[in-house]
N, C-alpha and C. Protein backbone atom coordinates (compact mmCIF):
# COMPACT_ATOMS: atom_id res chain seq x y z
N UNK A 1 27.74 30.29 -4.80
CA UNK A 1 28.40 29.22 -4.07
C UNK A 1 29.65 28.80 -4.85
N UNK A 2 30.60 28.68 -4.06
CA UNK A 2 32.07 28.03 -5.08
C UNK A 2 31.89 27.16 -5.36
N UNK A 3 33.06 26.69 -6.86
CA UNK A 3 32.58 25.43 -7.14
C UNK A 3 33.62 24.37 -6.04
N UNK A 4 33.93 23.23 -5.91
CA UNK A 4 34.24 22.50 -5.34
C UNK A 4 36.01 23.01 -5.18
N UNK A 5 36.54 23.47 -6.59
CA UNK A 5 37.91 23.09 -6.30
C UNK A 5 38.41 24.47 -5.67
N UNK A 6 37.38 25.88 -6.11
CA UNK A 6 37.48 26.97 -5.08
C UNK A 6 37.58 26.66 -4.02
N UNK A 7 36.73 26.11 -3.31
CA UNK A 7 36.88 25.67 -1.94
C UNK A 7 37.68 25.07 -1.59
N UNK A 8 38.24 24.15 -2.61
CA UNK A 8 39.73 23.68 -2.30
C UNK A 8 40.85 24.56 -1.85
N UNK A 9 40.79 25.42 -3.08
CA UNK A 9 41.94 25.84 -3.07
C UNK A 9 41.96 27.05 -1.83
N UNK A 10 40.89 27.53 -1.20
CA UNK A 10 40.33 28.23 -0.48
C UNK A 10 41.09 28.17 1.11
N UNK A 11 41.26 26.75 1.36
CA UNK A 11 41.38 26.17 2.30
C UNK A 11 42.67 25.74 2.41
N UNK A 12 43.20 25.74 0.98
CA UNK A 12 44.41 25.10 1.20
C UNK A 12 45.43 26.47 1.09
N UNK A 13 44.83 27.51 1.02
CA UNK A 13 46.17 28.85 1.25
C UNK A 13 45.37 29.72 2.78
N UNK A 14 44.85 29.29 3.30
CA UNK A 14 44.21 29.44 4.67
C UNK A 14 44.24 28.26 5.41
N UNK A 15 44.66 27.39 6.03
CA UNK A 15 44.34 26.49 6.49
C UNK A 15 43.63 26.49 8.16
N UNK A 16 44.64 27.46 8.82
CA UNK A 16 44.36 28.13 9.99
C UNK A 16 42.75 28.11 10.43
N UNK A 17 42.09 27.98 11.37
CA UNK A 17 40.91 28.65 12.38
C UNK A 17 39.84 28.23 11.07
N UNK A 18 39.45 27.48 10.11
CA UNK A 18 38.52 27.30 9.48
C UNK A 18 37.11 26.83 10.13
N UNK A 19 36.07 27.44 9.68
CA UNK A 19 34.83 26.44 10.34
C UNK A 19 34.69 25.25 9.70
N UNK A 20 33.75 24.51 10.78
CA UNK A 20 33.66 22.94 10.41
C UNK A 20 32.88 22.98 9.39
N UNK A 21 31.87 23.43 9.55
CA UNK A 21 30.73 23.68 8.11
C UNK A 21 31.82 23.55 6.84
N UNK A 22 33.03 24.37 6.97
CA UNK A 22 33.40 24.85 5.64
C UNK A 22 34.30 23.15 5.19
N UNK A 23 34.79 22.86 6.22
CA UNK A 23 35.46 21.28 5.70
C UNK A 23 34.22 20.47 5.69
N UNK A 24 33.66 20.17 6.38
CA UNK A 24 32.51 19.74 6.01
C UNK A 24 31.92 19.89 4.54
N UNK A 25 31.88 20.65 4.11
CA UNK A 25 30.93 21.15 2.65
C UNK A 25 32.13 20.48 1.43
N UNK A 26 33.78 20.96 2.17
CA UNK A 26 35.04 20.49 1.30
C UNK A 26 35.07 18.80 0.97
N UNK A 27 34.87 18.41 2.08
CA UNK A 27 35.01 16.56 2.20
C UNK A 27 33.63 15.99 1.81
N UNK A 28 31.98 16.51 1.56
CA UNK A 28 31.37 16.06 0.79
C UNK A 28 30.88 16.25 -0.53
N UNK A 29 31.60 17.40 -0.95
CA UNK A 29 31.44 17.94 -2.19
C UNK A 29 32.48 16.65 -2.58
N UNK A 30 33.47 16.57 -2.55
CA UNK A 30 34.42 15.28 -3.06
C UNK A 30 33.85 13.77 -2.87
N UNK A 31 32.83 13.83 -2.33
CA UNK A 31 32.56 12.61 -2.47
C UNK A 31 32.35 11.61 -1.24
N UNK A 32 32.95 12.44 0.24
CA UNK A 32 33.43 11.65 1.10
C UNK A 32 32.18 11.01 1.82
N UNK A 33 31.67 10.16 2.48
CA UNK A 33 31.09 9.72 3.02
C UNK A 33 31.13 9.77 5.13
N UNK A 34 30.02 10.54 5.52
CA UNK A 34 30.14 11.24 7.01
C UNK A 34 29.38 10.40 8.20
N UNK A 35 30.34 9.75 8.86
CA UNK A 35 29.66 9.30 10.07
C UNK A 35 29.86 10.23 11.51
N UNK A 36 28.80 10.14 12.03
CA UNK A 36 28.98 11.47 13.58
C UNK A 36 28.68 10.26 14.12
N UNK A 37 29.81 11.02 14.74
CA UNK A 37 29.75 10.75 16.26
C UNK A 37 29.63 11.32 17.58
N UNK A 38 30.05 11.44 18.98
CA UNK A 38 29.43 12.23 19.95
C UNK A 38 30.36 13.56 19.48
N UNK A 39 31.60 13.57 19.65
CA UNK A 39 32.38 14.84 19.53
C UNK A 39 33.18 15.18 17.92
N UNK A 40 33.28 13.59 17.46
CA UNK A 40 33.80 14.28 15.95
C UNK A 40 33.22 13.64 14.94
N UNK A 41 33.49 13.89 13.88
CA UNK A 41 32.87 13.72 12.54
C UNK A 41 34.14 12.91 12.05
N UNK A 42 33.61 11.64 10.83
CA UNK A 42 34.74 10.75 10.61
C UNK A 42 34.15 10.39 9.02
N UNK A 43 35.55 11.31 8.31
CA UNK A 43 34.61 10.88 7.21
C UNK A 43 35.89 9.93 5.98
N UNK A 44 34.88 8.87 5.01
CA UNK A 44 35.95 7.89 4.48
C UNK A 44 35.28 8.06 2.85
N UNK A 45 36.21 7.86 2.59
CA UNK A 45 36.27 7.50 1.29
C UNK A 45 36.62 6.39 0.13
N UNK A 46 35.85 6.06 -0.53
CA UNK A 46 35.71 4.45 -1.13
C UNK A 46 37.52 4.44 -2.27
N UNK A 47 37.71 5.29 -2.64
CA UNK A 47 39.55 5.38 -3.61
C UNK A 47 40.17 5.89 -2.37
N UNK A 48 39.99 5.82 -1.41
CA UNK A 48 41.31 5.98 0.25
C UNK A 48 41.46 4.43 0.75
N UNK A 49 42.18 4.06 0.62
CA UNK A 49 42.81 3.00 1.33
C UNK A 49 42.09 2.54 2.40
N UNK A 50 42.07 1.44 2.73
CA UNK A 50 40.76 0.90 3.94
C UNK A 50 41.28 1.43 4.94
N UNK A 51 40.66 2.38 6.01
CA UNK A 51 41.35 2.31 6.87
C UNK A 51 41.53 4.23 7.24
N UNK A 52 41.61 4.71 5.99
CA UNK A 52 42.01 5.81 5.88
C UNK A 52 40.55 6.91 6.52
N UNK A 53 40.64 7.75 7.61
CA UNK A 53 39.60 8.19 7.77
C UNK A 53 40.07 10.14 7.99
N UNK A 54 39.35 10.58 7.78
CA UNK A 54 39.88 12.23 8.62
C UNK A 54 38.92 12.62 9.48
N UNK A 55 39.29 12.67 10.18
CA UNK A 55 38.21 13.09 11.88
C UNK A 55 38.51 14.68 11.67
N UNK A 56 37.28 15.09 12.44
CA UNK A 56 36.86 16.85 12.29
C UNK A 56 35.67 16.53 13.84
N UNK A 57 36.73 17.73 14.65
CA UNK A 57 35.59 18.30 15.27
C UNK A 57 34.33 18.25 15.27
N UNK A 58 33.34 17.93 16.40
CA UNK A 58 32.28 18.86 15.39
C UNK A 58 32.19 20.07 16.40
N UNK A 59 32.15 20.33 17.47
CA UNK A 59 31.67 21.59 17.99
C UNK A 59 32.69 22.78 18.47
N UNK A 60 33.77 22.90 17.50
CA UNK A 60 34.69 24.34 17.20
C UNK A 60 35.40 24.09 16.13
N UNK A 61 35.95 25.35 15.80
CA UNK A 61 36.63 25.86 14.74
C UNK A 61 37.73 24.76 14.50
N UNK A 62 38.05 24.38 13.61
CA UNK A 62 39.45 23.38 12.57
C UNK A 62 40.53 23.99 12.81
N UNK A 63 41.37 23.43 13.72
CA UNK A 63 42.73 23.85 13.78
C UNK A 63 43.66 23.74 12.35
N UNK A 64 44.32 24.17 11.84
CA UNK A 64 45.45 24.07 10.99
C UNK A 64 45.55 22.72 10.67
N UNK A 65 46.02 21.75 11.15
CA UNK A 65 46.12 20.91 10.84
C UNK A 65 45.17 19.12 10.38
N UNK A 66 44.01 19.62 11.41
CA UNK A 66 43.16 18.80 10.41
C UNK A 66 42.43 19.47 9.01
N UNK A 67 42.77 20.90 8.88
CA UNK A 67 42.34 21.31 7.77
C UNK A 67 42.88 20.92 6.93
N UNK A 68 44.60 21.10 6.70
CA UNK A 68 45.42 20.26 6.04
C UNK A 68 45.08 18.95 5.98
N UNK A 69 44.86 17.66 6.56
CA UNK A 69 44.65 16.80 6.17
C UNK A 69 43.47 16.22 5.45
N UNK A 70 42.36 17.17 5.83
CA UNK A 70 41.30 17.29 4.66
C UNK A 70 41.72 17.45 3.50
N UNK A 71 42.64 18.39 3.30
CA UNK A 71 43.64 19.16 2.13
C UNK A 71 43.76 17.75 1.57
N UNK A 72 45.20 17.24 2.30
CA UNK A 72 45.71 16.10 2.02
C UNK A 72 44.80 14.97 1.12
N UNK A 73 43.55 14.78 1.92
CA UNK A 73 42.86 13.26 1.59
C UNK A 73 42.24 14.34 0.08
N UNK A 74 41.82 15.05 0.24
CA UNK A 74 40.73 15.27 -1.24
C UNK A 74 42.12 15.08 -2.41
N UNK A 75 43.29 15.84 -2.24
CA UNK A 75 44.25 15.95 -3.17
C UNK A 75 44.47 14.18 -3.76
N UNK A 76 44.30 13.46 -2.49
CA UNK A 76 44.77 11.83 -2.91
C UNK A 76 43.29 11.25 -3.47
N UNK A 77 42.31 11.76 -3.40
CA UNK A 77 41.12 11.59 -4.42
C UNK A 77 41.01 12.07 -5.46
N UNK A 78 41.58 13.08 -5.27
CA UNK A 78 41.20 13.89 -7.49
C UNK A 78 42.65 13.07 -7.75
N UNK A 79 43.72 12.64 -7.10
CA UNK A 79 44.57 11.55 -7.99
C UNK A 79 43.99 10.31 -8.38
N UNK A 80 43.59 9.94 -7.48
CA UNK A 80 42.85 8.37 -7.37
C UNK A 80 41.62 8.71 -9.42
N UNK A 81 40.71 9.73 -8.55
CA UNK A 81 39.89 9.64 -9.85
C UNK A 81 40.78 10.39 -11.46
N UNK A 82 41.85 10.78 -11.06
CA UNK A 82 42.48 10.73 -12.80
C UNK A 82 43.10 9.84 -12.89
N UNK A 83 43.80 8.71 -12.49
CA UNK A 83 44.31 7.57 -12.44
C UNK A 83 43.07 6.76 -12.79
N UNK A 84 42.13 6.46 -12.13
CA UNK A 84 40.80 5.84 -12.77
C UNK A 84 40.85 6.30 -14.19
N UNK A 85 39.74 7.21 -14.58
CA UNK A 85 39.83 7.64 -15.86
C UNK A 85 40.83 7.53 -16.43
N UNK A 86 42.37 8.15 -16.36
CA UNK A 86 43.53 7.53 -17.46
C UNK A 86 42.97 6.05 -17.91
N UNK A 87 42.71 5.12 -16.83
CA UNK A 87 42.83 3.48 -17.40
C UNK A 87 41.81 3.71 -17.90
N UNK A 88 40.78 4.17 -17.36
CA UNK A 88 39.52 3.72 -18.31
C UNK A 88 39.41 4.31 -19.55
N UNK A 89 40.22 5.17 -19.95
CA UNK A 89 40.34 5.72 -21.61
C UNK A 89 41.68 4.81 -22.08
N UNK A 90 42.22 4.16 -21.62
CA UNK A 90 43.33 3.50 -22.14
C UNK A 90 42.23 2.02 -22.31
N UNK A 91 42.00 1.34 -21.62
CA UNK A 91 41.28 0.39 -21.75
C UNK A 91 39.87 0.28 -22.70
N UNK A 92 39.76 1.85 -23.24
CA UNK A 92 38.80 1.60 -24.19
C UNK A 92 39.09 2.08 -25.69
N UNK A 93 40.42 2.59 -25.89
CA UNK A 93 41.15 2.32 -26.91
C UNK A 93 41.35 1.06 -27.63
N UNK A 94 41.74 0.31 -27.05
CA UNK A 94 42.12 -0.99 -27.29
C UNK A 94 41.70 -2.11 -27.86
């Protein structure tokens, strides 16, 4: 099984015709949190801005562009969590 950022990076030089399973597996390996609903999947994350959600299909293949924005939101989470950690090793220097 890949590790998490394979699958990242997996997805992010394919973005095209992906299955949902596979963003699916991408957006909870990171952490994201998944509510279903009748036709799509809505998933949020606690370092995304209130508000911030990425909807996914659930019953066909990921067009290009919500794959990308899966892309998008995990990339603004592994920032969020090294920005965390930076402070929290700066703040325990001190």
């Amino acid at each position: 099984m890949p590790t998490r950022e394979a699958l990242l990076e997996t997805i992010r030089q394919a973005p095209e015709d992906q299955p949902v399973t596979k963003i699916d597996r991408l957006l909870t390996r990171f952490g994201f949190e998944k509510s279903e609903q009748a036709n799509h999947m809505k998933y949020r994350h606690e370092l995304l801005p209130t508000g911030a959600v990425v909807t996914v299909p659930r019953h066909r293949r990921v067009r290009g562009y919500v794959a990308r924005s899966a892309v998008a939101a995990v990339d603004s989470v592994v920032a969020a969590e090294k920005a965390k950690a930076g402070a929290n090793e700066e703040g325990s220097t001190q």
